[in-house]
Protein backbone atom coordinates (compact mmCIF):
# COMPACT_ATOMS: atom_id res chain seq x y z
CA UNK A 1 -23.47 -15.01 -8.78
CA UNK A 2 -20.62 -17.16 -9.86
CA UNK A 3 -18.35 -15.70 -12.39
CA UNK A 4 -15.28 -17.52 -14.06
CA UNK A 5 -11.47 -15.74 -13.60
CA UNK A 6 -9.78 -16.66 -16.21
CA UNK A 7 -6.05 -15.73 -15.53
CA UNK A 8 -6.83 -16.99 -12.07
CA UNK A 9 -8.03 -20.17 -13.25
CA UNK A 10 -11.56 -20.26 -10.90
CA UNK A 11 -14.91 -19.40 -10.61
CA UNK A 12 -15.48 -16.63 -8.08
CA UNK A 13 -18.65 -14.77 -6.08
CA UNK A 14 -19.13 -11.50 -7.89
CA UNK A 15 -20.76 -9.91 -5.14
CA UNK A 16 -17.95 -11.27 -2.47
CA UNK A 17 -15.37 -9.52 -5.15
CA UNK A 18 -17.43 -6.52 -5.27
CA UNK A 19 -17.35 -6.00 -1.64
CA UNK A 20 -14.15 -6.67 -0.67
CA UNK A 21 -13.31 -4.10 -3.30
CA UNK A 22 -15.71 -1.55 -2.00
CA UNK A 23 -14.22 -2.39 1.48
CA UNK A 24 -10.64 -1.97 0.83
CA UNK A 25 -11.26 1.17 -1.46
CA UNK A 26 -12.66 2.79 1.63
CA UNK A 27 -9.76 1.86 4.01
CA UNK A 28 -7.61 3.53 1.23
CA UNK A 29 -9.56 6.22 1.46
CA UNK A 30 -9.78 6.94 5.10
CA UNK A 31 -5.99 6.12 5.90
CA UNK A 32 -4.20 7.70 2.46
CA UNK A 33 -2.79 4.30 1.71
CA UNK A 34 -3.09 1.81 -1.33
CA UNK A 35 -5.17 -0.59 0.75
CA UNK A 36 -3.02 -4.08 -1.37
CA UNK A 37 -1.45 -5.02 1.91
CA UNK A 38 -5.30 -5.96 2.92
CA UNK A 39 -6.14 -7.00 -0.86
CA UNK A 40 -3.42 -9.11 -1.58
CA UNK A 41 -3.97 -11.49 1.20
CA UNK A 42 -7.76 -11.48 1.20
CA UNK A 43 -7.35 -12.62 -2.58
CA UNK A 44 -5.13 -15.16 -1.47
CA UNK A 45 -7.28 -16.19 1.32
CA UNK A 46 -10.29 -17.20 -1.23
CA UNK A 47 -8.01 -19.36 -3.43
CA UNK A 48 -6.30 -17.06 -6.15
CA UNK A 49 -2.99 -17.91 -6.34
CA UNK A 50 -0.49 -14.85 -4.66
CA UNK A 51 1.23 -14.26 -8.28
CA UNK A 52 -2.02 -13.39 -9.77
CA UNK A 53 -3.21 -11.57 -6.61
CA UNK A 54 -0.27 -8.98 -6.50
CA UNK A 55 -0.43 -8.53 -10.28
CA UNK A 56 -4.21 -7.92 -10.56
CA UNK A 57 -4.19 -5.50 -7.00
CA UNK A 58 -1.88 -3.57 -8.71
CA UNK A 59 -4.75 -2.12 -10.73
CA UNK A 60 -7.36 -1.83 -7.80
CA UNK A 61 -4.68 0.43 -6.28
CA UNK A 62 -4.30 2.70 -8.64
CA UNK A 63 -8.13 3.30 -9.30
CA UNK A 64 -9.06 3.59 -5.73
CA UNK A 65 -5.25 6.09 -5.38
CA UNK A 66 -6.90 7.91 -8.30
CA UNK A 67 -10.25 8.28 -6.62
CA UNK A 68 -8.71 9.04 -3.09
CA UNK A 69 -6.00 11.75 -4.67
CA UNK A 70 -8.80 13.79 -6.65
CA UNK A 71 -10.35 14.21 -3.50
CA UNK A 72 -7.10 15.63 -1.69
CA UNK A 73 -6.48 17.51 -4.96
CA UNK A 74 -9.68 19.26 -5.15
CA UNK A 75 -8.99 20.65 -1.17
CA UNK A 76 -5.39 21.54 -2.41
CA UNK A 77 -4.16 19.09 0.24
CA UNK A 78 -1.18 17.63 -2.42
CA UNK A 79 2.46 18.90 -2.86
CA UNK A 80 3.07 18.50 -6.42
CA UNK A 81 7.08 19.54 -5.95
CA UNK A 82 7.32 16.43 -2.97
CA UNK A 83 5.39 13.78 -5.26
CA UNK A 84 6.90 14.98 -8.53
CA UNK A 85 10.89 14.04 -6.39
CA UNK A 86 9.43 10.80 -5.18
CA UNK A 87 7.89 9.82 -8.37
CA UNK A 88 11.75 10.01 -10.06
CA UNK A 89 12.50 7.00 -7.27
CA UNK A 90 9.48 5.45 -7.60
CA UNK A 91 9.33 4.83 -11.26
CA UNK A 92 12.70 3.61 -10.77
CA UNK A 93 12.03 1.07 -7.40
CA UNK A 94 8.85 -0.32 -9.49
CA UNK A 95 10.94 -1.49 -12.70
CA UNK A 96 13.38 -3.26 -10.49
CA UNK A 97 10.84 -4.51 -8.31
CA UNK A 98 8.93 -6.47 -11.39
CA UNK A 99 12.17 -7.45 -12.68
CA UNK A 100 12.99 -9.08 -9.39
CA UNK A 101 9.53 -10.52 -9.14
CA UNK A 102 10.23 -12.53 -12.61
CA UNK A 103 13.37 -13.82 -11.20
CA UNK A 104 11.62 -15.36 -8.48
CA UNK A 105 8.73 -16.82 -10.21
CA UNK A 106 11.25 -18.06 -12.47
CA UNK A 107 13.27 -19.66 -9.84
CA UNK A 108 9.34 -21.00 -8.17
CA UNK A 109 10.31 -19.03 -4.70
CA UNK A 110 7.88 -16.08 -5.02
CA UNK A 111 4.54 -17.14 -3.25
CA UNK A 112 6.48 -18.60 -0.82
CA UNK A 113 8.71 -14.89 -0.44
CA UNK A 114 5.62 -13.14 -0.63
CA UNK A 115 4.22 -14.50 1.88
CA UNK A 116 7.12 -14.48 4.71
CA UNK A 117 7.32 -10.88 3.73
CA UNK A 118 3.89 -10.01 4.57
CA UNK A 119 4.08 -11.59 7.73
CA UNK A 120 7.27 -9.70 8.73
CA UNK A 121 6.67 -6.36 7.51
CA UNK A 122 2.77 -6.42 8.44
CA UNK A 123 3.47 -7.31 12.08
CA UNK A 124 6.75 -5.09 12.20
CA UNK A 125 5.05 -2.26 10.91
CA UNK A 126 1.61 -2.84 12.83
CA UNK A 127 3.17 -3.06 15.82
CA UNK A 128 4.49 0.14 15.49
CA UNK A 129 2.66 2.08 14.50
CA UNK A 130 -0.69 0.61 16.92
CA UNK A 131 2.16 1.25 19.95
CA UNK A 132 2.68 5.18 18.54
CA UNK A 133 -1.02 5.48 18.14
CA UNK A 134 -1.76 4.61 21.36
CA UNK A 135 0.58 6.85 23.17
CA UNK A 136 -0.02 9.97 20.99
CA UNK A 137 -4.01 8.76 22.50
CA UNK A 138 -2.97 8.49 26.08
CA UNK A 139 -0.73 11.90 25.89
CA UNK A 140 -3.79 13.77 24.35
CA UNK A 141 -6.21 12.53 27.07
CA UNK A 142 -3.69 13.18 29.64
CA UNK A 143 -3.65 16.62 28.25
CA UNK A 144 0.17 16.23 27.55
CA UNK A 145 1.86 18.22 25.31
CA UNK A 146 3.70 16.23 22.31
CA UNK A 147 7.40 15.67 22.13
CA UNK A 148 8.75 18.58 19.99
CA UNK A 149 9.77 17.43 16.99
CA UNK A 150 13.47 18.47 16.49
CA UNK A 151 15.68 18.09 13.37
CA UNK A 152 17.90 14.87 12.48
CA UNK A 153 21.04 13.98 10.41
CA UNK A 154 18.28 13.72 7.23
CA UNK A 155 17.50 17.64 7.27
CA UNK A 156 21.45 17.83 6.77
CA UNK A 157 21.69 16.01 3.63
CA UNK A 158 23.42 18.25 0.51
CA UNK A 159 20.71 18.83 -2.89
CA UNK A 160 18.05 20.49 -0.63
CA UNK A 161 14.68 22.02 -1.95
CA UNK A 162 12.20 23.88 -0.83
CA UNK A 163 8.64 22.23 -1.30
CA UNK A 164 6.16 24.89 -0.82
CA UNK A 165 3.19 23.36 -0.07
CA UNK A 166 4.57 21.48 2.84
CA UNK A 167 6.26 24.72 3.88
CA UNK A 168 9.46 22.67 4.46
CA UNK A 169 13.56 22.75 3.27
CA UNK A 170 14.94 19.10 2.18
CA UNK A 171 17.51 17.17 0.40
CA UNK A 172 15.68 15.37 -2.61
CA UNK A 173 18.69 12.45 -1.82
CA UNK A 174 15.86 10.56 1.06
CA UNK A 175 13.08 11.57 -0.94
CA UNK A 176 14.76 9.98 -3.85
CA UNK A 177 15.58 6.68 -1.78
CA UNK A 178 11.92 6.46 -0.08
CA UNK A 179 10.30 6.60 -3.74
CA UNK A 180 12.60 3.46 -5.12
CA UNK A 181 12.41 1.51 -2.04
CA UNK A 182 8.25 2.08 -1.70
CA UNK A 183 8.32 1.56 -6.04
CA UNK A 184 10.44 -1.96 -5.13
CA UNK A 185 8.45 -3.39 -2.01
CA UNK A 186 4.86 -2.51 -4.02
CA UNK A 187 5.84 -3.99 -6.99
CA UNK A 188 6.67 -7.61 -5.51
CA UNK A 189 4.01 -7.37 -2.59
CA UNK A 190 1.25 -6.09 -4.75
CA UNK A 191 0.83 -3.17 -2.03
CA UNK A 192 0.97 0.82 -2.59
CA UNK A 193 3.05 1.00 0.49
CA UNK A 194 0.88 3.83 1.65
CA UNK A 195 1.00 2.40 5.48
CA UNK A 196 5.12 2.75 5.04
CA UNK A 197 5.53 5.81 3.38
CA UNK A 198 2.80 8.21 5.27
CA UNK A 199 4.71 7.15 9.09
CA UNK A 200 7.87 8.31 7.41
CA UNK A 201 7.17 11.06 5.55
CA UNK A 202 5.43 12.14 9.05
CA UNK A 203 8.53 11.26 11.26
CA UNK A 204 11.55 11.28 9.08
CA UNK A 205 10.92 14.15 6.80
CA UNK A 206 8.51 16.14 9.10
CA UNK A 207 6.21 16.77 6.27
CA UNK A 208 2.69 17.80 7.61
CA UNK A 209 -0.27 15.71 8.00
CA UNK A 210 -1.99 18.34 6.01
CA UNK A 211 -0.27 17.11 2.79
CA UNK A 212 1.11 14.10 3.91
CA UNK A 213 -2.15 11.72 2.70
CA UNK A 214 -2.86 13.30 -0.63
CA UNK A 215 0.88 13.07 -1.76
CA UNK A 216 1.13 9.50 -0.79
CA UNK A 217 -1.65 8.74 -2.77
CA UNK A 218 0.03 10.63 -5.84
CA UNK A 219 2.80 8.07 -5.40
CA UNK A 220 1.06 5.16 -5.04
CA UNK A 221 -1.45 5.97 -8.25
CA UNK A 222 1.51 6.51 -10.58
CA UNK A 223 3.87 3.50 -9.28
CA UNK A 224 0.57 1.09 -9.29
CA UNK A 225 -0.05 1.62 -12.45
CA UNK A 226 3.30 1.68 -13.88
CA UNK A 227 3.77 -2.12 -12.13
CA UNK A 228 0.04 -2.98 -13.67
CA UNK A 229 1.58 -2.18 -17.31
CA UNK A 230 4.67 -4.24 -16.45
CA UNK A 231 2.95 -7.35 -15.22
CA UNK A 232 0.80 -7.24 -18.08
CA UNK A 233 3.52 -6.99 -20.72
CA UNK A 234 6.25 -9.19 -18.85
CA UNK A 235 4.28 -11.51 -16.92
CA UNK A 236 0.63 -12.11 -18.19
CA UNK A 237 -0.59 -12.36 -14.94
CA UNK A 238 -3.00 -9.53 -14.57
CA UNK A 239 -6.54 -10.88 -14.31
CA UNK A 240 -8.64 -8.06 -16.08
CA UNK A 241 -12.21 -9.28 -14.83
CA UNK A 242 -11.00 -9.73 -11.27
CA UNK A 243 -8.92 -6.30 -11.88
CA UNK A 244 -12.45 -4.76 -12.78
CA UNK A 245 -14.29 -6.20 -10.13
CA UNK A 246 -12.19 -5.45 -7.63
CA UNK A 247 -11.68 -1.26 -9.36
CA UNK A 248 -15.67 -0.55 -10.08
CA UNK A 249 -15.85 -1.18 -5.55
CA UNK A 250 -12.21 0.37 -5.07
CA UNK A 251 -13.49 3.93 -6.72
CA UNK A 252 -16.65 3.71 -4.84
CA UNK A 253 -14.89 3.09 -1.52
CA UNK A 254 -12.50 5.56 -1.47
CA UNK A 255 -14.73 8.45 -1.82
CA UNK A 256 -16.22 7.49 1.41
CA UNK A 257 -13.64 6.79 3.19
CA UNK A 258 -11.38 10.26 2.19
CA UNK A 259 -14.64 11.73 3.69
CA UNK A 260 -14.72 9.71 6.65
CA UNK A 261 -10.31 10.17 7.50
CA UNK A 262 -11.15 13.65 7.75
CA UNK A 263 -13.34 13.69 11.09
CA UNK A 264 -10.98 11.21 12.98
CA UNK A 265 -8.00 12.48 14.76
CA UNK A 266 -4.58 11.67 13.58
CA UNK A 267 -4.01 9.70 16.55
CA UNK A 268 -6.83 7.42 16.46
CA UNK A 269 -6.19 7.15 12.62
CA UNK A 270 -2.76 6.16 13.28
CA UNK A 271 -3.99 3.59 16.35
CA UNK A 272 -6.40 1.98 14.18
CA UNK A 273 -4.18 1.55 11.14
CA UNK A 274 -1.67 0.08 13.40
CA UNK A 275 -4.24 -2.37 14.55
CA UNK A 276 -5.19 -3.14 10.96
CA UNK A 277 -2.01 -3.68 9.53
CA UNK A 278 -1.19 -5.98 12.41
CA UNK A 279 -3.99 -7.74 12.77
CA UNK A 280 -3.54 -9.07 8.89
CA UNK A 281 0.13 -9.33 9.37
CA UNK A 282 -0.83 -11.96 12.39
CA UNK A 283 -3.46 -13.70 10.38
CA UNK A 284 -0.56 -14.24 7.67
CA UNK A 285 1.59 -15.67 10.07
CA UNK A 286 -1.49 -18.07 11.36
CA UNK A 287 -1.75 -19.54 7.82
CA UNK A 288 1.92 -20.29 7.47
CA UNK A 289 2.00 -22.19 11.14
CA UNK A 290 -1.39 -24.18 11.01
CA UNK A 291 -2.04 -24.67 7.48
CA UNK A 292 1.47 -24.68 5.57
CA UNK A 293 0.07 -27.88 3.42
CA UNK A 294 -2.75 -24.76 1.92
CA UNK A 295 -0.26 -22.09 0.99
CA UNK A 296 2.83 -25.23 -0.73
CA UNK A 297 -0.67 -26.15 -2.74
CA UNK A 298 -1.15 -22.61 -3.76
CA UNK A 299 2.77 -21.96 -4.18
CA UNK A 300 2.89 -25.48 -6.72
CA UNK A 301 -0.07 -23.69 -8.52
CA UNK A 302 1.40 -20.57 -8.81
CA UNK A 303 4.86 -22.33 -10.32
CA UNK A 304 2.95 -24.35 -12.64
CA UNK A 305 0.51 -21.69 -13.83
C-alpha cells in the first residue's frame, strides 16, 4: 500500500516503512542503542532525501529509546545520577548540533557531510568494536581470564561523584564532555549514538554492563527528542507520517529485542554490533564509489527542497 510523504516529497510502501521500523526498533532494543545509524541510511537508500531522513529518525529514536528504557527501568537496570550528568552535556551538544546542521544546509554541504561521516565513523567504529568482540569470544572459549581492568588518567579528573547505582567514583568533567559530543554527532547524523557511547562508558568510565544499556537509552530518549523539537521549529523538515510509521514499528521492536539482549553474552553482543555497524558503514562507502551520480541527485534535492 502506497502512501504519499509529504515533507519527503514521495509516495512510499507502508508496509516496507512499517518493517524497517519494527526491524530497527528491535536492534535498539537488543544492543541499548538508538538504532538511526541503521535508519538514517536505509531511508536514504529508498529515495528520501538525507535532510529529511535525519530529521524524521530523530523521532523513531526517541519512541523506540522510550520503549527500550521502560524496560531497563522496570528491572532497575538505570542510574538516574549518571544519565541525569550526561543529560546537562547532552542537551547542550544537541542545540549546537542543529544549529550546525542549518549552517550546512544553508551553505548546500550537508547530505554530502552526512554522508562521508557515516562512512568514516560506521567503519571506524565497526571495526572496532567487531575486532574487541571477537577477542573477548576467543579469550572466553579459550577459557582465558580477561585483562583486568585498571584505572586511567580519567578516574583522576577533579569534580568527582559518586553514582550509586553503578557503584562507581567519577569526575562529572568526561561525563559532561561525552553527553555534548554524543548530543552534537546525533543531532547532524540523525543517530542516538548509542553504538558510541555504550563502548565508552564500558571502557573509559568502567561503568558496568549492568547499567550501562538502560542509561544510554535515557540519553538517547531525551537528546532525540529535544533535536525532533528543534528540526521541527528551525528547519521544517520532520516528516510526521513517515515519523509515525517508522515510531508505531520502533515501539513494537524494541520490546523484543530488550528481551532478546538479555540471553546473549556481552561478547557476542558486542561482536555482532561490531559487524552491524560495519557492515552499513561499508555499504555507505559502496554508494559513494559506484554510484556518486545517485547520492549528487539526492544532495541537489535536498538543497533545493
Amino acid at each position: 500500500m502506497q502512501l504519499y510523504l509529504p515533507i519527503a516529497d514521495l509516495p512510499v510502501n507502508v508496509f516496507l516503512v512499517l518493517a524497517m521500523g519494527a526491524a530497527v526498533g528491535f536492534v535498539s532494543g537488543m544492543f541499548g542503542i538508538g538504532g538511526g545509524f541503521l535508519m538514517t541510511p536505509l531511508l536514504i537508500f529508498i529515495g528520501i532525501t538525507p535532510a529529511v531522513a535525519v530529521a524524521s529518525v530523530a523521532s523513531h529514536i526517541a519512541a523506540s529509546s522510550f520503549s527500550g528504557a521502560l524496560a531497563y527501568w522496570r528491572r532497575r537496570a538505570i542510574d538516574p545520577a549518571l544519565a541525569s550528568v550526561l543529560l546537562c552535556g547532552g542537551v547542550t551538544g544537541t542545540a549546537l548540533g542543529v544549529w550546525t546542521f542549518t549552517q550546512l544546509r544553508a551553505l548546500g554541504q550537508l547530505d554530502l557531510m552526512i554522508a562521508l561521516s557515516y562512512v568514516v565513523l560506521l567503519t571506524t567504529v565497526g571495526s572496532l568494536m567487531f575486532s574487541e568482540g571477537l577477542r573477548a569470544l576467543m579469550r572466553t572459549r579459550r577459557g582465558a581470564v580477561p585483562p583486568r581492568r585498571t584505572h586511567n588518567w580519567i578516574h583522576g579528573l577533579p569534580l568527582k561523584m559518586r553514582f550509586k547505582r553503578s557503584k562507581i567514583y567519577l569526575s562529572v568533567i568526561p561525563v559532561v564532555i561525552i553527553g555534548v559530543l554524543i548530543g552534537f554527532i546525533g543531532a547532524i547524523m540523525g543517530i542516538g549514538g548509542g553504538f558510541i557511547l555504550v563502548p565508552i562508558m564500558i571502557y573509559l568510565l568502567r561503568v558496568p554492563t549492568s547499567t550501562v544499556i538502560g542509561t544510554s537509552m535515557v540519553l538517547t530518549l531525551v537528546t532525540m527528542l529535544f533535536a525532533t523539537l528543534l528540526h521541527a521549529v528551525t528547519n521544517h523538515l520532520v516528516d510526521a507520517v513517515l515519523a509515525l510509521i517508522l515510531m508505531v514499528g520502533g515501539v513494537t521492536g524494541a520490546q523484543f529485542g530488550a528481551r532478546a539482549g538479555q540471553k546473549i553474552r556481552g561478547e557476542q553482543l558486542r561482536l555482532l554490533l561490531g559487524l552491524l555497524i560495519l557492515s552499513v558503514g561499508v555499504r555507505f562507502a559502496i554508494e559513494l564509489v559506484i554510484r556518486p551520480e545517485d547520492l549528487f541527485t539526492i544532495r541537489e534535492l535536498g538543497v533545493n527542497g
